[in-house]
C-alpha atoms as a PDB file:
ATOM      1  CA  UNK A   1      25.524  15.481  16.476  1.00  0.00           C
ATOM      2  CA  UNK A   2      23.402  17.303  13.598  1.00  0.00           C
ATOM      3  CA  UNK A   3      23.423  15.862  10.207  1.00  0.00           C
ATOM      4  CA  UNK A   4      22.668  17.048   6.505  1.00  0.00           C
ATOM      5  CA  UNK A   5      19.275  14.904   6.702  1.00  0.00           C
ATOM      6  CA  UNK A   6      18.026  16.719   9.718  1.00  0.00           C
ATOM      7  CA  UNK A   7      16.069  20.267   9.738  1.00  0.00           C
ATOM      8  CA  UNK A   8      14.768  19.936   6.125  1.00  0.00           C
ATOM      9  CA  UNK A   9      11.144  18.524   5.098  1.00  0.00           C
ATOM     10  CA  UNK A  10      10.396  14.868   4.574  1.00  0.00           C
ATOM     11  CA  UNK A  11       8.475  13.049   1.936  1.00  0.00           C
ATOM     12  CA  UNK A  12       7.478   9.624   2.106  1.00  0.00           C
ATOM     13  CA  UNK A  13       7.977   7.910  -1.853  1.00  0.00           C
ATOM     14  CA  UNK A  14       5.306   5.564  -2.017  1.00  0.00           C
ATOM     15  CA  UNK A  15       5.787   2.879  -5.208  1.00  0.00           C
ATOM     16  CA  UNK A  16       4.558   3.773  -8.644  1.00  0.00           C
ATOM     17  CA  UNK A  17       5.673   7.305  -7.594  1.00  0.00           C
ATOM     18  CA  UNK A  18       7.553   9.767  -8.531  1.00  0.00           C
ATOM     19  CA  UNK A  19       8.836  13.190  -6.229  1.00  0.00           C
ATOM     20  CA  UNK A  20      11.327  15.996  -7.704  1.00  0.00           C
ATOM     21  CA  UNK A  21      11.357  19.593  -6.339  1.00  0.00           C
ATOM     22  CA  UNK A  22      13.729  22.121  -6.273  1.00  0.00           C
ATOM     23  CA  UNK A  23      14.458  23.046  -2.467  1.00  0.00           C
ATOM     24  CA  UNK A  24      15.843  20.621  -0.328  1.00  0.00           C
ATOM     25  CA  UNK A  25      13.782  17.519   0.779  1.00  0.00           C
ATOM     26  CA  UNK A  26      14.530  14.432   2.472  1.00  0.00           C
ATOM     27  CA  UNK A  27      13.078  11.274   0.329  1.00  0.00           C
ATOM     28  CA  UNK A  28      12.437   8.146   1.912  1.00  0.00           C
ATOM     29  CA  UNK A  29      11.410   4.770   0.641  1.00  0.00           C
ATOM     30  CA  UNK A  30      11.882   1.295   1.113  1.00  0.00           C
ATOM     31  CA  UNK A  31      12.626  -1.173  -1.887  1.00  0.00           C
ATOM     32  CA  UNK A  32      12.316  -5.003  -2.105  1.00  0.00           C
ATOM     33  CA  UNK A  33      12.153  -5.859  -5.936  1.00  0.00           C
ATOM     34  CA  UNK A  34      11.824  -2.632  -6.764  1.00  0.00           C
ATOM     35  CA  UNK A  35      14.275  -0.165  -7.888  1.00  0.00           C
ATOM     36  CA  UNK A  36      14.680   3.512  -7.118  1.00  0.00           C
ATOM     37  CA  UNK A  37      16.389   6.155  -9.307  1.00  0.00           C
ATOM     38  CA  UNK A  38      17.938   9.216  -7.881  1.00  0.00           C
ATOM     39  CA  UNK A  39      18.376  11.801 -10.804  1.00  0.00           C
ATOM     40  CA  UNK A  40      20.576  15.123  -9.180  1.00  0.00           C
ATOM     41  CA  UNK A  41      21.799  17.784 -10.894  1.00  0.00           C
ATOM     42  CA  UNK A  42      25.140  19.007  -9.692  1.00  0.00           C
ATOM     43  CA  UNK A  43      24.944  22.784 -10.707  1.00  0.00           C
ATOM     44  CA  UNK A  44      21.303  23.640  -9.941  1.00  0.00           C
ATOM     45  CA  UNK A  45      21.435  21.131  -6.821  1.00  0.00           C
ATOM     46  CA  UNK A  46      18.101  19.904  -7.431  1.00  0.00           C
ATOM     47  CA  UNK A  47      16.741  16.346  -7.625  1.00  0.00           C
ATOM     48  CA  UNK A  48      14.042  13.518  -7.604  1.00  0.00           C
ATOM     49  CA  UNK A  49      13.465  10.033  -7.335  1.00  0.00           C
ATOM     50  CA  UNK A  50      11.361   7.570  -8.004  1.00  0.00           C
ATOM     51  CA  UNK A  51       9.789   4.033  -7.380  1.00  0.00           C
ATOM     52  CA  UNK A  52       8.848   1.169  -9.657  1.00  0.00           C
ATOM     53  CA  UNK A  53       8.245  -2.256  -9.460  1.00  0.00           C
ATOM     54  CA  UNK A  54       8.411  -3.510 -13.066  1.00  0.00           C
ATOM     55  CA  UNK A  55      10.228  -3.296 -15.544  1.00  0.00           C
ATOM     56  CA  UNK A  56       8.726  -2.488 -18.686  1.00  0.00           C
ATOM     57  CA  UNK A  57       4.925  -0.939 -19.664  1.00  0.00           C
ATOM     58  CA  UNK A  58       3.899  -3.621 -21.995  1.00  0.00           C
ATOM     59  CA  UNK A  59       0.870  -1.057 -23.794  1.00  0.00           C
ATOM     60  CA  UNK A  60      -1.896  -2.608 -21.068  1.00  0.00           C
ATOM     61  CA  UNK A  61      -3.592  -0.120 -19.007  1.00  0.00           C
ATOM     62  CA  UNK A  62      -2.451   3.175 -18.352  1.00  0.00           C
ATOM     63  CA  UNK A  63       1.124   3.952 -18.355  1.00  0.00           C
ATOM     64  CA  UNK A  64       1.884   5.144 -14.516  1.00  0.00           C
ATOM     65  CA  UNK A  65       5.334   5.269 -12.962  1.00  0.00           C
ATOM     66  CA  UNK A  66       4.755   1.354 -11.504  1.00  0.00           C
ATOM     67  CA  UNK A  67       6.625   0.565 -14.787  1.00  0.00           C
ATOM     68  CA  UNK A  68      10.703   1.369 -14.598  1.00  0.00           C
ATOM     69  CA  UNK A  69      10.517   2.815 -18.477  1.00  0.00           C
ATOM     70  CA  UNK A  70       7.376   5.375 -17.563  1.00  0.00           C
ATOM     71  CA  UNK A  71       9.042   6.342 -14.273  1.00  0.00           C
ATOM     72  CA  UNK A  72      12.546   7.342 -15.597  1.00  0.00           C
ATOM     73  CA  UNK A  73      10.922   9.397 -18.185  1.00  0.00           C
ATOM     74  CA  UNK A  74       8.490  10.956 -15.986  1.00  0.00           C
ATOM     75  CA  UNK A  75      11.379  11.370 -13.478  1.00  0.00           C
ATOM     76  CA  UNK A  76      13.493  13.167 -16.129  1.00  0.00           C
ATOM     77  CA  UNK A  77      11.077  15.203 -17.992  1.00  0.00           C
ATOM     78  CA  UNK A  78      10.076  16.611 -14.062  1.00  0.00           C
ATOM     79  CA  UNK A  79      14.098  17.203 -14.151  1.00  0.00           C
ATOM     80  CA  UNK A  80      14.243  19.325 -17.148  1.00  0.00           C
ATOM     81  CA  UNK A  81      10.931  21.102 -16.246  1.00  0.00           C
ATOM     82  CA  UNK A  82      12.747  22.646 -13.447  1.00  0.00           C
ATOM     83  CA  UNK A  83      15.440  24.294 -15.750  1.00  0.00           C
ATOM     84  CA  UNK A  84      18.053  21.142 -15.329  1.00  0.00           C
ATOM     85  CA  UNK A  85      19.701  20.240 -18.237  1.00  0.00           C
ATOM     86  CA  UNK A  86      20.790  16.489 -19.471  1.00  0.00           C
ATOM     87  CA  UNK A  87      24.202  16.959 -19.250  1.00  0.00           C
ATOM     88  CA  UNK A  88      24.323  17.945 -15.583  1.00  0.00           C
ATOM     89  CA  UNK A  89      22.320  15.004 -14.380  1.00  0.00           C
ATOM     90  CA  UNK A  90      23.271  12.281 -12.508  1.00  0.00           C
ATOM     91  CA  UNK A  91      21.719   9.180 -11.499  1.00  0.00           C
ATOM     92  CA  UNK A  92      22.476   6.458  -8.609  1.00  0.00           C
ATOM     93  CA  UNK A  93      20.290   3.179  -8.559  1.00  0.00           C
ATOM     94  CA  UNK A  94      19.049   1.135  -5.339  1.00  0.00           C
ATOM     95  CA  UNK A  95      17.331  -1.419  -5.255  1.00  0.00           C
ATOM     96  CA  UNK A  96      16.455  -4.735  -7.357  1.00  0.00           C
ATOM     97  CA  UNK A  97      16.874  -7.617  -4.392  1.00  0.00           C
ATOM     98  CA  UNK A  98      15.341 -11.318  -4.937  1.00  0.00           C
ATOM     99  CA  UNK A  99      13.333 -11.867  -1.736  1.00  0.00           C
ATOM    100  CA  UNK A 100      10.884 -14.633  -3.112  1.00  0.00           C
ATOM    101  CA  UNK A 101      10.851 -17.633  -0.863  1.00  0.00           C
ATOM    102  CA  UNK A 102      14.797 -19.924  -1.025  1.00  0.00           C
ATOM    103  CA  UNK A 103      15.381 -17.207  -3.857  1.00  0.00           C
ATOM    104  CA  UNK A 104      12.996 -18.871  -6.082  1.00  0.00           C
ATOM    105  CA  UNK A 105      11.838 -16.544  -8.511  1.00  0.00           C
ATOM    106  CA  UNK A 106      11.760 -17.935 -12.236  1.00  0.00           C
ATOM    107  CA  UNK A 107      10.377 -14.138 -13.367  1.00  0.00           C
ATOM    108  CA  UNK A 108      13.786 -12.179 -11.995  1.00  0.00           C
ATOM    109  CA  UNK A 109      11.425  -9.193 -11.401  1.00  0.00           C
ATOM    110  CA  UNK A 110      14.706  -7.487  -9.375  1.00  0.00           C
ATOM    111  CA  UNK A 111      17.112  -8.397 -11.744  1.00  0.00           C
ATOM    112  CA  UNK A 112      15.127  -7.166 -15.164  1.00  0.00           C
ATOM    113  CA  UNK A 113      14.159  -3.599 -13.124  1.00  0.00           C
ATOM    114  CA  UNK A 114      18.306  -3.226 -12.652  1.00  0.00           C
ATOM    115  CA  UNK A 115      18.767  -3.950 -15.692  1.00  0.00           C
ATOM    116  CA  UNK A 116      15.890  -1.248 -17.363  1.00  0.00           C
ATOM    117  CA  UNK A 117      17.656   0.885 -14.947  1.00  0.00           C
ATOM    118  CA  UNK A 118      21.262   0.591 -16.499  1.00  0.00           C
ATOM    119  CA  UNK A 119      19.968   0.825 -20.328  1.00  0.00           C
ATOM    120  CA  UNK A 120      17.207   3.580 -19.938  1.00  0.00           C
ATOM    121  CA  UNK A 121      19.833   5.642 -18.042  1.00  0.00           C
ATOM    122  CA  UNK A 122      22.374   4.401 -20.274  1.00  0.00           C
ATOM    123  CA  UNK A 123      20.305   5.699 -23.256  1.00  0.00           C
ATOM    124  CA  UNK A 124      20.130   9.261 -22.332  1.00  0.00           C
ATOM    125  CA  UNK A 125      24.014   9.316 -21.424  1.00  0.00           C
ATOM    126  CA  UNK A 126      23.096   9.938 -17.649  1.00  0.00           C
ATOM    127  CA  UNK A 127      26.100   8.232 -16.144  1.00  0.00           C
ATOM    128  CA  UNK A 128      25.505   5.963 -12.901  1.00  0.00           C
ATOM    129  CA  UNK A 129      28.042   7.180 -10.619  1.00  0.00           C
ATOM    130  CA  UNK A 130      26.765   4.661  -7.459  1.00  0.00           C
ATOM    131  CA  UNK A 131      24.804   1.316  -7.344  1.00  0.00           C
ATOM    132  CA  UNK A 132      23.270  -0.937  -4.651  1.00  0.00           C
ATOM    133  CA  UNK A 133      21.757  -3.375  -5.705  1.00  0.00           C
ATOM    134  CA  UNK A 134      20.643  -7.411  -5.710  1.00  0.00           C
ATOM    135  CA  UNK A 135      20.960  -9.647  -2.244  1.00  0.00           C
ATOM    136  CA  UNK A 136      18.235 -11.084  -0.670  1.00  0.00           C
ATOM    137  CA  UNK A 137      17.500  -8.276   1.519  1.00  0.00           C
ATOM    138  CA  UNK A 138      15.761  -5.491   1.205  1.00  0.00           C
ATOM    139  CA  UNK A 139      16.410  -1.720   1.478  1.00  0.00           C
ATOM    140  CA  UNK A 140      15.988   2.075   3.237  1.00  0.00           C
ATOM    141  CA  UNK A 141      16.700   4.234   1.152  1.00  0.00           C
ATOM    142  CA  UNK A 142      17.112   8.429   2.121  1.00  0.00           C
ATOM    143  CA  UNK A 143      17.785  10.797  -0.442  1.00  0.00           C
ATOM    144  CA  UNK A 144      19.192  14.546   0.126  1.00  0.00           C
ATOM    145  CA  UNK A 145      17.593  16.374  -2.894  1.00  0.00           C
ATOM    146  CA  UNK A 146      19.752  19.415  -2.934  1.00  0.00           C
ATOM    147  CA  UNK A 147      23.326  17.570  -1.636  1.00  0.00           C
ATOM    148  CA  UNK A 148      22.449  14.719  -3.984  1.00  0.00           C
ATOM    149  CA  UNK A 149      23.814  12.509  -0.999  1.00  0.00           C
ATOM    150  CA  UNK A 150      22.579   8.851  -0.327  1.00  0.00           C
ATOM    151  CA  UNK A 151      22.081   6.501   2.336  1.00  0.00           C
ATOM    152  CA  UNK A 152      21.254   2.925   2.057  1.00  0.00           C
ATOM    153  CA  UNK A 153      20.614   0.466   5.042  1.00  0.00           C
ATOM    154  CA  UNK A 154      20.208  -2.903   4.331  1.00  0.00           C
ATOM    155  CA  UNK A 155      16.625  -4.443   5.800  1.00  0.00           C
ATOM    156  CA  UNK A 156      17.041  -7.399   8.185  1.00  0.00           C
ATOM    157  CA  UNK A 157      14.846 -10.702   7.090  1.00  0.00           C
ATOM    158  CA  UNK A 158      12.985 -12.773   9.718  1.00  0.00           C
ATOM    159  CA  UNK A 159      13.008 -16.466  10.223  1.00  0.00           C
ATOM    160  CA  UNK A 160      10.392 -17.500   7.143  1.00  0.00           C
ATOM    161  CA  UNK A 161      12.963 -15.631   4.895  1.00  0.00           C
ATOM    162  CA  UNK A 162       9.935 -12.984   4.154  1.00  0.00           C
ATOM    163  CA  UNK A 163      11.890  -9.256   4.285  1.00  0.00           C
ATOM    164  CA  UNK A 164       9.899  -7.046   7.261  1.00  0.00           C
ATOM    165  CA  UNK A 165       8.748  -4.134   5.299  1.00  0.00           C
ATOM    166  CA  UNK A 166       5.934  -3.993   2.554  1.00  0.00           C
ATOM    167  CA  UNK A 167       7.099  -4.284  -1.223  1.00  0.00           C
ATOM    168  CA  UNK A 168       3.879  -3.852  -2.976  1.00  0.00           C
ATOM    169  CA  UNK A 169       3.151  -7.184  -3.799  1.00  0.00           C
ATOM    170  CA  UNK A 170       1.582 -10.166  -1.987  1.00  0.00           C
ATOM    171  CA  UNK A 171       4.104 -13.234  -0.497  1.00  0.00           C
ATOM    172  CA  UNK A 172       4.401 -16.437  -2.432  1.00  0.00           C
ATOM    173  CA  UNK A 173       2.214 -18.810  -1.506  1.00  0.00           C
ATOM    174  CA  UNK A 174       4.849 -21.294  -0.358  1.00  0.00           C
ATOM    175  CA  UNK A 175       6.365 -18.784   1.837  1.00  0.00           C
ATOM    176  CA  UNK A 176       2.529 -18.233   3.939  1.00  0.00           C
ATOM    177  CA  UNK A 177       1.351 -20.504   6.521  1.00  0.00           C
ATOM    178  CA  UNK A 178      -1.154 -22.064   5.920  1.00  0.00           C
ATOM    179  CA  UNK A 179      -4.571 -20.742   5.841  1.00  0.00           C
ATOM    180  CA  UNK A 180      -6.845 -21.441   8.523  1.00  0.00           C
ATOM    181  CA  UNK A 181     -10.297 -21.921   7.581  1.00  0.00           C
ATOM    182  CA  UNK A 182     -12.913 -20.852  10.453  1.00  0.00           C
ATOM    183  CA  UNK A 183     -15.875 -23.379  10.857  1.00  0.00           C
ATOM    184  CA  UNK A 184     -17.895 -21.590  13.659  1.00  0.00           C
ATOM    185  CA  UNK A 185     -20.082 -24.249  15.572  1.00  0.00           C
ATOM    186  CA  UNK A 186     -23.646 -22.756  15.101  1.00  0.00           C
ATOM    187  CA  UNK A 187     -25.423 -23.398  18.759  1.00  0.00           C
ATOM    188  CA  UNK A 188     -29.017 -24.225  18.683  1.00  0.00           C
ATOM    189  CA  UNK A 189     -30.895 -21.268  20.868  1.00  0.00           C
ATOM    190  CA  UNK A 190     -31.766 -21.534  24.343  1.00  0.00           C
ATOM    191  CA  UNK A 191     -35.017 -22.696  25.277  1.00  0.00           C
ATOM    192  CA  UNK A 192     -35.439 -20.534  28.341  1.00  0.00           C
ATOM    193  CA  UNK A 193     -37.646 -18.165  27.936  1.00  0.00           C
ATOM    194  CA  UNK A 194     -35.724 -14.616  27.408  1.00  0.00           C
ATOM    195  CA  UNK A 195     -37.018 -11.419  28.788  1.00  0.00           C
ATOM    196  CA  UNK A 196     -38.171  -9.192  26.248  1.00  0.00           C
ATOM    197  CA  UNK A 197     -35.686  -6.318  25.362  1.00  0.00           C
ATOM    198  CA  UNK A 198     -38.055  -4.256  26.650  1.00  0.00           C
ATOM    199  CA  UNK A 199     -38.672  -5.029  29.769  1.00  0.00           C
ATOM    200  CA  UNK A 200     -36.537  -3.036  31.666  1.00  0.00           C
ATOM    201  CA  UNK A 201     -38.272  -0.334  30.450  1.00  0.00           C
ATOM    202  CA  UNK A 202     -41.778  -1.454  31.813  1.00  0.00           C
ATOM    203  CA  UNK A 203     -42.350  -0.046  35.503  1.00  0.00           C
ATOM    204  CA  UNK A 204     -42.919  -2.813  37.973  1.00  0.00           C
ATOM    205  CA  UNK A 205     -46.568  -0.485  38.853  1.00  0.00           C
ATOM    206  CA  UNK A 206     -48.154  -0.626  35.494  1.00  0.00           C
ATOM    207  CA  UNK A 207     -51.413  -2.637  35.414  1.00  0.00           C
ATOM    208  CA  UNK A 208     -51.631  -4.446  32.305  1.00  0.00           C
ATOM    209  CA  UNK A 209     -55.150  -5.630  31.134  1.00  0.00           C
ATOM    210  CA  UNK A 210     -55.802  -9.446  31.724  1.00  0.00           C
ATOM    211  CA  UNK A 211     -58.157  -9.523  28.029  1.00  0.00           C
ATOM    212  CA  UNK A 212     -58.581  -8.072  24.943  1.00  0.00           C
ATOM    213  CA  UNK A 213     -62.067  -7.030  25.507  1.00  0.00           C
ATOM    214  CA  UNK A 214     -60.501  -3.934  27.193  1.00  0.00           C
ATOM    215  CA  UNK A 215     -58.497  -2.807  24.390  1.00  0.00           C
ATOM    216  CA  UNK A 216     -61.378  -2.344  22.193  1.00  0.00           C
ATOM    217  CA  UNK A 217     -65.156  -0.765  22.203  1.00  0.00           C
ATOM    218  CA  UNK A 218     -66.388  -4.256  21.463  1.00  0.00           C
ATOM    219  CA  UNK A 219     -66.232  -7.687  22.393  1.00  0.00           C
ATOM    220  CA  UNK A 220     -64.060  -9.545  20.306  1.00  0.00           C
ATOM    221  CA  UNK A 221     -67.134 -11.316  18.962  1.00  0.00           C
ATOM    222  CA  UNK A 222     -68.471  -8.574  17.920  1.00  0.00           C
ATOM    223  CA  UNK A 223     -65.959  -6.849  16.604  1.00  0.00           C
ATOM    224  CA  UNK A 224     -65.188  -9.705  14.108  1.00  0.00           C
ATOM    225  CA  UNK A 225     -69.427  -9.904  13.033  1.00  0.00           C
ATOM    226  CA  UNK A 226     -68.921  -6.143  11.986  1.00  0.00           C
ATOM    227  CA  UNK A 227     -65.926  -6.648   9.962  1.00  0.00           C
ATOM    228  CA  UNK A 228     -66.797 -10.073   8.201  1.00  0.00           C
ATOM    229  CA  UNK A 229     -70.164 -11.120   7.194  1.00  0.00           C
ATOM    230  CA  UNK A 230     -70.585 -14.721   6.591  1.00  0.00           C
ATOM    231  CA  UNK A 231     -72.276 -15.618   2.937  1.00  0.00           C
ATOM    232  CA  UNK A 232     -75.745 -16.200   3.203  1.00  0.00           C
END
């Protein structure tokens, strides 16, 4: 059974990015905290999304799509570049789920990025005509940039509670095992005598010279009397 998603090209929407173009293209992602925001036009049947994970740019740094403010503005001026206009736009949101350790998490990052979501949009009159959002699990998201169509599947967690799918940050502490420091037991060398590395390479034939005295034009003795002259 063909479907709408299949036969057209595929982009991968890493976070703090955002992808619009006008022919049709499957966008894929996966969400945690983060929120997505599928702009569509309905008369051009053209769209984007993106793919932040905070809310707000606070003036710090540069101001890249990681921050939900910079990416809906990026994501609608990319919109209008292409000839869409404002009032034609629509937007669905995904996204925003708490999946810090027994829900602990005193900064809300999923909750403040829906909520950036509903004003920013809400600010340029773009009406949110669909919404998936919060839980405790996270999210696949594939968007149909010329149907404007949606599909969400809802990740599965594993036993820790830690959502099987990267989200751009690092786990809480509390919800890692414990690191296991490595204390390598330093052996003292061998005293048997090793074979130099070498050896192989010598020929069991060769005659090696039992004394110096045959490496050189002089004795030893008076080799060194040449070299070094004692004071008088």
């Amino acid at each position: 059974m063909t479907s709408e998603f299949d036969g057209i090209p595929k982009h991968d929407l890493s976070p703090c990015r955002i992808f619009a173009h006008q022919e049709a293209h499957l966008i894929r992602t996966l969400l945690g905290s983060c929120v997505s925001v599928c702009l569509w036009d309905s008369k051009l049947k053209c769209g984007g999304m993106n793919h932040y994970m905070l809310p707000l740019w606070n003036g710090e740094g540069l101001a890249t799509p990681k921050y939900g403010n910079i990416a809906i503005e990026k994501l609608l001026e990319r919109m209008l570049f292409m000839g869409c206009r404002k009032e034609d736009i629509i937007a669905k949101v995904i996204g925003g789920a708490c999946i810090i350790w027994k829900n602990s998490d005193p900064s809300r990052v999923g909750e403040r990025n829906i909520m950036l979501a509903r004003e920013h949009l809400k600010h340029h009159n773009i009406p949110i005509v669909a919404m998936s959002t919060g839980g405790d699990r996270g999210y696949k998201v594939l968007f149909h940039s010329q149907t404007g169509s949606v599909r969400v599947y809802r990740l599965e967690r594993d036993d820790s509670g830690q959502p099987p799918f990267p989200d751009g940050r690092p786990p809480p502490r509390s919800a890692c095992e414990p690191r296991k420091e490595s204390n390598p037991v330093i052996q003292p060398p061998s005293k048997q005598a090793r074979p130099h590395r070498f050896a192989s390479h010598i020929p069991d034939n060769l005659h090696m010279p039992t004394s110096l005295t045959s490496f050189s034009r002089y004795p030893w003795s008076q080799r060194r009397s040449k070299c070094y002259q004692h004071p008088q």
